[in-house]
Protein backbone atom coordinates (compact mmCIF):
# COMPACT_ATOMS: atom_id res chain seq x y z
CA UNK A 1 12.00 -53.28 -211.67
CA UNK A 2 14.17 -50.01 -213.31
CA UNK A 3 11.44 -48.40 -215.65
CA UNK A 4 12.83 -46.01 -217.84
CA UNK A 5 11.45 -42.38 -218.62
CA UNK A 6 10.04 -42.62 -221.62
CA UNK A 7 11.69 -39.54 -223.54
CA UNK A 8 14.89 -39.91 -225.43
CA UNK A 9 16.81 -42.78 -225.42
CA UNK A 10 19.76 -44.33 -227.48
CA UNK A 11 20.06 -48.49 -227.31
CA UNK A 12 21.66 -51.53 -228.74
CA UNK A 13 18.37 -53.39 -228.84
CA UNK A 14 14.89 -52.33 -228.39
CA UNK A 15 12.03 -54.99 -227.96
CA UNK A 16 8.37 -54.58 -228.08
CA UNK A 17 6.09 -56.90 -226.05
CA UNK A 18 6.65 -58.06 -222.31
CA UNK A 19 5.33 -61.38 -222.75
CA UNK A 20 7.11 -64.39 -222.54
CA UNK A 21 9.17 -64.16 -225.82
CA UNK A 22 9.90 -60.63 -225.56
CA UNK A 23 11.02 -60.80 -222.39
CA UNK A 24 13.10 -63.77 -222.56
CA UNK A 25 14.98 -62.31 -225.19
CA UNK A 26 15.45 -58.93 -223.31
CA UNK A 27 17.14 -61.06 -220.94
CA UNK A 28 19.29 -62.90 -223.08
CA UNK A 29 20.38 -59.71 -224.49
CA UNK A 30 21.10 -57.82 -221.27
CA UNK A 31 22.71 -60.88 -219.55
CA UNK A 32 25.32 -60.27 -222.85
CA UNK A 33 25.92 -56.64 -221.81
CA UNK A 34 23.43 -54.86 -224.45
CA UNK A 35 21.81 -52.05 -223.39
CA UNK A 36 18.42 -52.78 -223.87
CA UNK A 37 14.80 -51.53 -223.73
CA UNK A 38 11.96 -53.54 -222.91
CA UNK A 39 8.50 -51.94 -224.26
CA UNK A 40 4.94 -53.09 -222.87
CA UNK A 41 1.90 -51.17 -224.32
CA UNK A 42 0.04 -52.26 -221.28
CA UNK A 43 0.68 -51.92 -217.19
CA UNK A 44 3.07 -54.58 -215.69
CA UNK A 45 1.82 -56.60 -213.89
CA UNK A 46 -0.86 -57.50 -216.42
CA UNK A 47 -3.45 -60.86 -217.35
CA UNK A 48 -2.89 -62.88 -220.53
CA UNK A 49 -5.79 -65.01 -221.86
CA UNK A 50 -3.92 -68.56 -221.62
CA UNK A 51 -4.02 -71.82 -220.08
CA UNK A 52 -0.26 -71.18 -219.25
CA UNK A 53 0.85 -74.93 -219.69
CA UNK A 54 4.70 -75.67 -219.29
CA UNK A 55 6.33 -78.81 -219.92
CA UNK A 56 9.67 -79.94 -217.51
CA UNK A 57 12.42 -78.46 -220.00
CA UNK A 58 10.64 -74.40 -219.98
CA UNK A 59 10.84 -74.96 -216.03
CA UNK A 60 14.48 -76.35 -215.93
CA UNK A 61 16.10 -74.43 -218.40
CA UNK A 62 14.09 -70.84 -217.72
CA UNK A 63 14.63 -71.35 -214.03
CA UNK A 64 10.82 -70.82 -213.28
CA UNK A 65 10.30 -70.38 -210.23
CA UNK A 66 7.93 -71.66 -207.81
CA UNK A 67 5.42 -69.07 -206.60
CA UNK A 68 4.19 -68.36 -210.04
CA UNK A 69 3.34 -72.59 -210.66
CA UNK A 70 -0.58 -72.94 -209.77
CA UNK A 71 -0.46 -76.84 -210.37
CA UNK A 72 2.62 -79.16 -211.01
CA UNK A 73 1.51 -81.80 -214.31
CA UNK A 74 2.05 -85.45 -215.14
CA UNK A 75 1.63 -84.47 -218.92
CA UNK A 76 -1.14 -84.34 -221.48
CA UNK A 77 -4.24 -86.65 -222.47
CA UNK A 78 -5.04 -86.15 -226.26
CA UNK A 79 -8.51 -87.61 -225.92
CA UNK A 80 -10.38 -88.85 -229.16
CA UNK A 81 -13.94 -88.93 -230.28
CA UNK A 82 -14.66 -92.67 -229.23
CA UNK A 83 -13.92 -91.90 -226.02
CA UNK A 84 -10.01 -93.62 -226.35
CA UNK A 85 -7.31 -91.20 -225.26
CA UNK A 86 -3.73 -91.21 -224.48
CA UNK A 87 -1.59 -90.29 -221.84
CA UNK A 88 2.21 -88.86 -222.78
CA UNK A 89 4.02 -88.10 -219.69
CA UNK A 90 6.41 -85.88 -219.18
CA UNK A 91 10.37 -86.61 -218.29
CA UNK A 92 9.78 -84.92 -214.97
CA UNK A 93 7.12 -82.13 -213.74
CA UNK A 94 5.59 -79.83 -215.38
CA UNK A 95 3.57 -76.99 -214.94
CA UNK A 96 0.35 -74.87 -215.17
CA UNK A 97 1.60 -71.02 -214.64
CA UNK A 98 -0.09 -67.78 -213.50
CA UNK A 99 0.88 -65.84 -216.90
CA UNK A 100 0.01 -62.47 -214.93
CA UNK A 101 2.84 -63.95 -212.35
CA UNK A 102 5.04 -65.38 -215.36
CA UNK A 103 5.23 -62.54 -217.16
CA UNK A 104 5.86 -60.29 -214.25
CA UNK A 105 8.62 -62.88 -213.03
CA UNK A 106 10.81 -62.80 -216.54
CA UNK A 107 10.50 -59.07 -217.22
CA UNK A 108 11.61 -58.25 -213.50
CA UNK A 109 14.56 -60.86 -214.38
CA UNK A 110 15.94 -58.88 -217.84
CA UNK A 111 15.61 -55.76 -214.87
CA UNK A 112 17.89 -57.24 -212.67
CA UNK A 113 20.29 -57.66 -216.05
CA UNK A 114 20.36 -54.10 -216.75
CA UNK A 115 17.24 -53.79 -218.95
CA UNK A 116 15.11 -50.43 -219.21
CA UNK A 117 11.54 -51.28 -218.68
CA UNK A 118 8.31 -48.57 -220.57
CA UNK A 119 5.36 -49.92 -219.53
CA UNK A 120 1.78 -48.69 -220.30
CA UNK A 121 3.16 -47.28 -223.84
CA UNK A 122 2.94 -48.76 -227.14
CA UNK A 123 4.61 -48.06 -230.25
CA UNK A 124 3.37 -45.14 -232.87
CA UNK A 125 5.88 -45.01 -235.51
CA UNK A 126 9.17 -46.64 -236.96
CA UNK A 127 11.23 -45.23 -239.40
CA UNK A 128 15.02 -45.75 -240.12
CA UNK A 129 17.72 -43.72 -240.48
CA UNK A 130 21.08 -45.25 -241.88
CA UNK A 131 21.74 -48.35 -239.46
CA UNK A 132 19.11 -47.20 -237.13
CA UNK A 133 15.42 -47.45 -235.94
CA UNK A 134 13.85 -44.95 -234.43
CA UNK A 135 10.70 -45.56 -232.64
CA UNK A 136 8.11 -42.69 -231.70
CA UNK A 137 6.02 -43.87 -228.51
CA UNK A 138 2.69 -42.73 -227.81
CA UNK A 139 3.59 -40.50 -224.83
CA UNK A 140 5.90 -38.77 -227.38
CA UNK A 141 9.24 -40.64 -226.42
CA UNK A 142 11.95 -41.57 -228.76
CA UNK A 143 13.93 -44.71 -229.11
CA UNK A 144 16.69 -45.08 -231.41
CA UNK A 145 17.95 -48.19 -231.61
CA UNK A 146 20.57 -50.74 -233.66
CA UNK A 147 18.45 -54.04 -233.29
CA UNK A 148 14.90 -54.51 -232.72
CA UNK A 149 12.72 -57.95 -231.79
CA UNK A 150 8.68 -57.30 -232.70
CA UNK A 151 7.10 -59.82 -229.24
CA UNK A 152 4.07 -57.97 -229.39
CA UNK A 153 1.76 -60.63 -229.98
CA UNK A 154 -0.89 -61.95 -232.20
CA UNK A 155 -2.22 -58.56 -233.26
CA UNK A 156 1.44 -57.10 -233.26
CA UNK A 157 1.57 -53.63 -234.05
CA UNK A 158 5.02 -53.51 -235.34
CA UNK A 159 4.32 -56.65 -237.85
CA UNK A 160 1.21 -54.36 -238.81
CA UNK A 161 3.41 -51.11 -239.52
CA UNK A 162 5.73 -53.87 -241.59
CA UNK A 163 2.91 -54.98 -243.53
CA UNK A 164 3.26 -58.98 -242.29
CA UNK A 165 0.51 -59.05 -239.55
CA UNK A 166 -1.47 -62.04 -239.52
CA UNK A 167 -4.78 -62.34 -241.69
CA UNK A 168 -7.80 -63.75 -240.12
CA UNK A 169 -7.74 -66.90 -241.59
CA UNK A 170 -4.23 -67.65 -240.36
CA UNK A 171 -5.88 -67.36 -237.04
CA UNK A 172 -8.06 -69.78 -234.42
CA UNK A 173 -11.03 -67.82 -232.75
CA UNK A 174 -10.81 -69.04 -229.14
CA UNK A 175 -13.21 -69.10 -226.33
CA UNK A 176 -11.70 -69.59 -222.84
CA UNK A 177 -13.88 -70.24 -219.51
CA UNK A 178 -12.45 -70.06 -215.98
CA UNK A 179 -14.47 -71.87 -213.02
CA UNK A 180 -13.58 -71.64 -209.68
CA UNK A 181 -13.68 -74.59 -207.60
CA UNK A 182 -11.36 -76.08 -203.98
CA UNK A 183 -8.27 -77.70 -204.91
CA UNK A 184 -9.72 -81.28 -203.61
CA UNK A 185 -12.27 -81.34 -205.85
CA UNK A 186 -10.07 -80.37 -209.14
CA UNK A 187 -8.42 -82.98 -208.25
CA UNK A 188 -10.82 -85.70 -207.81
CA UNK A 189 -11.91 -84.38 -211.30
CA UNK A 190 -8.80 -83.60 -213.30
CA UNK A 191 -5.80 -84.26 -211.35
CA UNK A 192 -2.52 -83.49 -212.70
CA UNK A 193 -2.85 -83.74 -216.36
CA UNK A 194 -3.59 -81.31 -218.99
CA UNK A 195 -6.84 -82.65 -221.63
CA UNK A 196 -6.80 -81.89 -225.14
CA UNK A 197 -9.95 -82.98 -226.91
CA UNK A 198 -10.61 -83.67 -230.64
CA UNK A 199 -13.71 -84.12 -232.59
CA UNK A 200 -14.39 -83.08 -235.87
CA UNK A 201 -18.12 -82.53 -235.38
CA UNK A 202 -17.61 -80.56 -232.01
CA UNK A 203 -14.65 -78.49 -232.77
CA UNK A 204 -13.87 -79.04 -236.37
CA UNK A 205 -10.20 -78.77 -237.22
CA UNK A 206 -9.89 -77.32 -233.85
CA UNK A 207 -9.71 -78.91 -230.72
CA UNK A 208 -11.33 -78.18 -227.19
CA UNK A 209 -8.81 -78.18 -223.94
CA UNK A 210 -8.88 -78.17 -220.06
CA UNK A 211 -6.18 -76.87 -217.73
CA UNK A 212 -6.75 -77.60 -213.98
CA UNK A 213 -5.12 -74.63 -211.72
CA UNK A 214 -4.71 -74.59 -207.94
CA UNK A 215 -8.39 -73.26 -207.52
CA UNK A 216 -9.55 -73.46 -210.84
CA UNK A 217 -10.19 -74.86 -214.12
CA UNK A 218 -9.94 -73.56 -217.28
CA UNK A 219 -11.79 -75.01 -220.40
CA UNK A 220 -11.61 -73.61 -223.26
CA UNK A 221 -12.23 -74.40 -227.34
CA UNK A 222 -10.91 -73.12 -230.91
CA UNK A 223 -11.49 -73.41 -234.37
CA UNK A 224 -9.75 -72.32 -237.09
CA UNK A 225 -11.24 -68.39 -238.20
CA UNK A 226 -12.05 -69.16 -241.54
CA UNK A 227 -15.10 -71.49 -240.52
CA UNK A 228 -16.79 -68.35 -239.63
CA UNK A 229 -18.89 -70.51 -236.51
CA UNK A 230 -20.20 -68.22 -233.65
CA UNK A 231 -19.20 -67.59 -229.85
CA UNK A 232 -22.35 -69.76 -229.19
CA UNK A 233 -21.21 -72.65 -231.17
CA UNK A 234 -17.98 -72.40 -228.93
CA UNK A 235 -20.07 -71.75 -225.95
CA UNK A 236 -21.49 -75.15 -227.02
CA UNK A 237 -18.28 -76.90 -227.67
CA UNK A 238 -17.38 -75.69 -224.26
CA UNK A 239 -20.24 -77.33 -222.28
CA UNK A 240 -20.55 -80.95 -224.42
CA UNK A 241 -16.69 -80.80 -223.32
CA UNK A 242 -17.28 -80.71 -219.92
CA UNK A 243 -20.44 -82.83 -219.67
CA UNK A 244 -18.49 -85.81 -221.55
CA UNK A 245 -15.44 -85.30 -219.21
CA UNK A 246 -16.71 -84.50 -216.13
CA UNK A 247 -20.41 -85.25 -215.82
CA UNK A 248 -22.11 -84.77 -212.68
CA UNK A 249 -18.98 -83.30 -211.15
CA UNK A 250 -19.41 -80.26 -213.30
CA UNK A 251 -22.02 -78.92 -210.98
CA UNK A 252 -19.27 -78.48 -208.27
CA UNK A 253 -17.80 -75.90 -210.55
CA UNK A 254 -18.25 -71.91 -210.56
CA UNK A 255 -17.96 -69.84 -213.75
CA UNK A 256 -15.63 -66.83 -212.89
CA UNK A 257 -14.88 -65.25 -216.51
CA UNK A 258 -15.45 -65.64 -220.00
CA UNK A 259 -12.27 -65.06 -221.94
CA UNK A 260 -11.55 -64.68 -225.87
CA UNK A 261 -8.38 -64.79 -227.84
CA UNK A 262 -7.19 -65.67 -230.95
CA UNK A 263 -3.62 -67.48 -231.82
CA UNK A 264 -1.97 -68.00 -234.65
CA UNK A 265 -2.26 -71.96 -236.22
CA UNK A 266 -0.52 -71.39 -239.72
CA UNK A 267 3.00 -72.27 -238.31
CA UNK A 268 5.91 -70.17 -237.83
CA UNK A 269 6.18 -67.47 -240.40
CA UNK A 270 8.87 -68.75 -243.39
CA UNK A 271 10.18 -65.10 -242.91
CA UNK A 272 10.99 -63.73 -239.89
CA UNK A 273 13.27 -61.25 -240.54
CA UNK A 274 11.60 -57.86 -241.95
CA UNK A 275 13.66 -54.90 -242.76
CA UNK A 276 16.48 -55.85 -239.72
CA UNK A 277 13.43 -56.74 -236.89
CA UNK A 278 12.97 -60.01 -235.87
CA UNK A 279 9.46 -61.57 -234.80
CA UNK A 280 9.24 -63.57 -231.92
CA UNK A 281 6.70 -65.40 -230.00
CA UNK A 282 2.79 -65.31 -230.98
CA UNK A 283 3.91 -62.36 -234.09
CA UNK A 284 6.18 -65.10 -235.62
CA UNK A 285 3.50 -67.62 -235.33
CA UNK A 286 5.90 -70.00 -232.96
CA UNK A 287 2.56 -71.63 -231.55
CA UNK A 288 1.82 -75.51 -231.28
CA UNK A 289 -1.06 -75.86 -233.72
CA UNK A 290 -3.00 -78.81 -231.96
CA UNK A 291 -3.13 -77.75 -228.74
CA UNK A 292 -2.55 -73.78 -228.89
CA UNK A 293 0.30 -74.05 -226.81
CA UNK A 294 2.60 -71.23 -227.22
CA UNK A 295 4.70 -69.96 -224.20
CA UNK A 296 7.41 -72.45 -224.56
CA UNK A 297 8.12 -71.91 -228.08
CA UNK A 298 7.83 -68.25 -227.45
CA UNK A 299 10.35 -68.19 -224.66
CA UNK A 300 12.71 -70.24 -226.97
CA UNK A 301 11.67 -67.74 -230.38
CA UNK A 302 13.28 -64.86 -227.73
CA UNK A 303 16.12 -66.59 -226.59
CA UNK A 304 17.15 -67.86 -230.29
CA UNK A 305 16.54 -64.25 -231.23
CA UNK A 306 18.78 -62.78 -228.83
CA UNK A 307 21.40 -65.20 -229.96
CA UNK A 308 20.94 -64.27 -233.41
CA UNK A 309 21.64 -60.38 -232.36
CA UNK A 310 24.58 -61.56 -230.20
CA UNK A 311 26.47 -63.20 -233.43
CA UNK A 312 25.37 -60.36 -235.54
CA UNK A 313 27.97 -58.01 -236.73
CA UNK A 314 26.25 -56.88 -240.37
CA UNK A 315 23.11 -56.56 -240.77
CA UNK A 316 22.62 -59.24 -243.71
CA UNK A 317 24.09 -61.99 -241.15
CA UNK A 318 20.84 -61.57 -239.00
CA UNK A 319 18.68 -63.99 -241.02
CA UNK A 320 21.12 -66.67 -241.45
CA UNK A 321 22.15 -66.14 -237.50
CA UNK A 322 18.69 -66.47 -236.58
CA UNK A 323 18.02 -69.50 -238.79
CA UNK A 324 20.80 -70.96 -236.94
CA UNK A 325 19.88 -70.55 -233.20
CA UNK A 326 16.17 -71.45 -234.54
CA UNK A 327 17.53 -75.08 -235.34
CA UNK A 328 19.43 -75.03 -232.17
CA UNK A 329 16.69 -74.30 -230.00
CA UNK A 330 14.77 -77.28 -232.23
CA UNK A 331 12.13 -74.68 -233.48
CA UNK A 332 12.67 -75.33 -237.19
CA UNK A 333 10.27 -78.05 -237.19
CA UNK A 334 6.87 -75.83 -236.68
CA UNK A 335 7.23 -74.28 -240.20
CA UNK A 336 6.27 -77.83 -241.48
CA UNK A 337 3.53 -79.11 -238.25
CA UNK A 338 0.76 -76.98 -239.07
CA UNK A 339 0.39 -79.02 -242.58
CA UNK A 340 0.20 -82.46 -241.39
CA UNK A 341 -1.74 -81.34 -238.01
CA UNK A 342 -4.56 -79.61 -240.69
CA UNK A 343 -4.63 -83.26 -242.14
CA UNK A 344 -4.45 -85.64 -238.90
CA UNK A 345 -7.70 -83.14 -237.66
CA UNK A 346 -9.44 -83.45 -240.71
CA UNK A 347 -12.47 -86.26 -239.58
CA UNK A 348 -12.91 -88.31 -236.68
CA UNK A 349 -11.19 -91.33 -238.65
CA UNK A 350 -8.10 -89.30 -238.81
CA UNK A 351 -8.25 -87.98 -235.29
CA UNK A 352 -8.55 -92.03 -234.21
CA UNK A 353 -5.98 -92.95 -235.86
CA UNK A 354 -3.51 -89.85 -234.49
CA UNK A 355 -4.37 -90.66 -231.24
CA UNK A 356 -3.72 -93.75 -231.48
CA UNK A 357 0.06 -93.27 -232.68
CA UNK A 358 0.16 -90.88 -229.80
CA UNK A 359 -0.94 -93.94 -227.70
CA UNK A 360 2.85 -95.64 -228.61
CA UNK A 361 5.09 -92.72 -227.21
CA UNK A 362 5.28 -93.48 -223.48
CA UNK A 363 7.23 -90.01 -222.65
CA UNK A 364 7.60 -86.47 -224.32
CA UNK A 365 9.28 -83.31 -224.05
């Protein structure tokens, strides 16, 4: 990977945030001759709190490649409070990643493409001057650059310095559990599929989740910030989960970590252009808000911004660019999901009857 020296540098496109979005859209950028910076507050490689679930199109179109896939999937189970559940397959394999492998993977890829890599520095300042940003790092570099995509995540320090960071009650409070365990017996437990579990007395207006690896599983449970419940009542969530789904077998599991994150379930933010910087991935709130899944739609958020930057040559063409590659890259349609998800989560009558629409689709993504 080329890592730059963080002390003066002059760019076409700066992006904050080596996640999935941010570096999916350094890539994009690069691969169409922009000289571009990549900035990562923390060390590459590093972990990511995430059940890292990809459906077939991420793995085809991305070009994921093998060594970073812990489990190939069949698709998800959306299991309901009766006990009924359905099965949506996917239209070929997909995946459960190692993020810390992921990650690592797509920023050494916008590398290869030309693009500067600071890791282990984060972002002090931005100010402008005429078409310009100028960003002050913490090490006391300088980047001045014409375009800049904000991929820093949930807690995004460059939404925060704009003054359109998320408030907690936009936010799900989750609680993530990793248990080690041989790959025979996750698979006499789990198999291929990814479980999502609703109940409005367990999680309420949340949902609880479990993501078999190659040797382990990874349960986990969120509910919406604003409810104010405890680490404990999450804890509980946690265990009823895996007592209902896995019963006895659960003693054949190890607890290895504890894990807790938060994600954005609001929808994607109505503006995501903010004084010429675009916000990508978990910042811009492109996050699945029934099942928390996010790295797809951030590695689409990147690409769509990139695309946007590409066909930009004024700076009041970005929005309607970006608006544009947003509907190409069928993203459009999570400004309106978080509304009627809020409703179909509402009670266990409502959760019935969504899985049991769910139960008609026979394939998805």
């Amino acid at each position: 990977m080329v890592r730059a020296t963080p002390t003066s540098l002059s760019v076409d496109a700066a992006v904050v945030g080596a996640g999935p979005s941010g570096s999916t859209a350094a890539t994009y950028l690069s691969e169409a001759g922009l000289k571009t910076v990549l900035i990562e507050k923390k060390h590459l490689p590093r972990d990511k709190t995430c059940a890292g679930v990809l459906p077939p199109r991420v793995l085809e179109d991305f070009e994921v490649p093998e060594d970073v896939i812990e489990r190939h999937l069949e698709g998800i189970k959306v299991h309901a409070p009766s006990g009924a559940f359905a099965e949506i397959h996917f239209h070929g394999e997909g995946a459960v990643v190692s993020r810390r492998m992921l990650d690592e993977h797509i920023a050494q890829r916008a590398s290869e493409l030309g693009c500067l890599v600071i890791d282990g520095t984060g972002v002090v300042t931005i100010t402008s001057q005429n078409d310009l940003k100028v960003l002050k790092l913490d090490n006391g570099g300088i980047v001045s650059t014409h375009h800049m995509i904000a991929a820093d995540g949930i807690y995004s320090t460059v939404a925060a310095k704009m003054g359109v960071g998320w408030r907690r009650n936009d936010l799900a409070i989750t609680l993530q559990k990793r248990f080690r365990a041989s790959e025979k017996i996750i698979d006499s437990l789990i198999g291929d599929w990814f479980e999502v579990f609703y109940d409005s007395e367990l999680t309420p207006m949340g949902w609880s989740w479990i993501a078999p690896q190659r040797n382990n599983v990874l349960v986990g449970a969120g509910v919406p910030a604003w409810l104010g419940l405890s680490s404990r009542f999450l804890e509980s969530a946690i265990h009823r989960t895996i007592k209902n789904r896995l019963g006895s077998g659960a003693k054949m599991l190890k607890l290895a970590s504890v894990e807790v994150h938060s994600i954005p379930i609001k929808g994607m933010k109505k503006s995501l252009v903010h004084n010429g910087i675009i916000l990508v991935g978990d910042a811009g709130g492109f996050v699945r808000s029934d099942t928390g899944e996010g790295i797809h739609y951030a590695m689409l958020s990147g690409k769509a911004a990139a695309e946007a930057i590409n066909e930009t040559s004024q700076r009041n063409q970005l929005s309607r660019n970006l608006e544009h590659a947003l509907n190409v890259n069928q993203l459009a349609q999570l400004r309106e999901q978080s509304t009627e998800l809020s409703d179909a989560l509402s009670s266990n009558e409502t959760i019935e009857d969504y899985v049991r629409q769910l139960r008609k689709l026979s394939f998805a993504f």
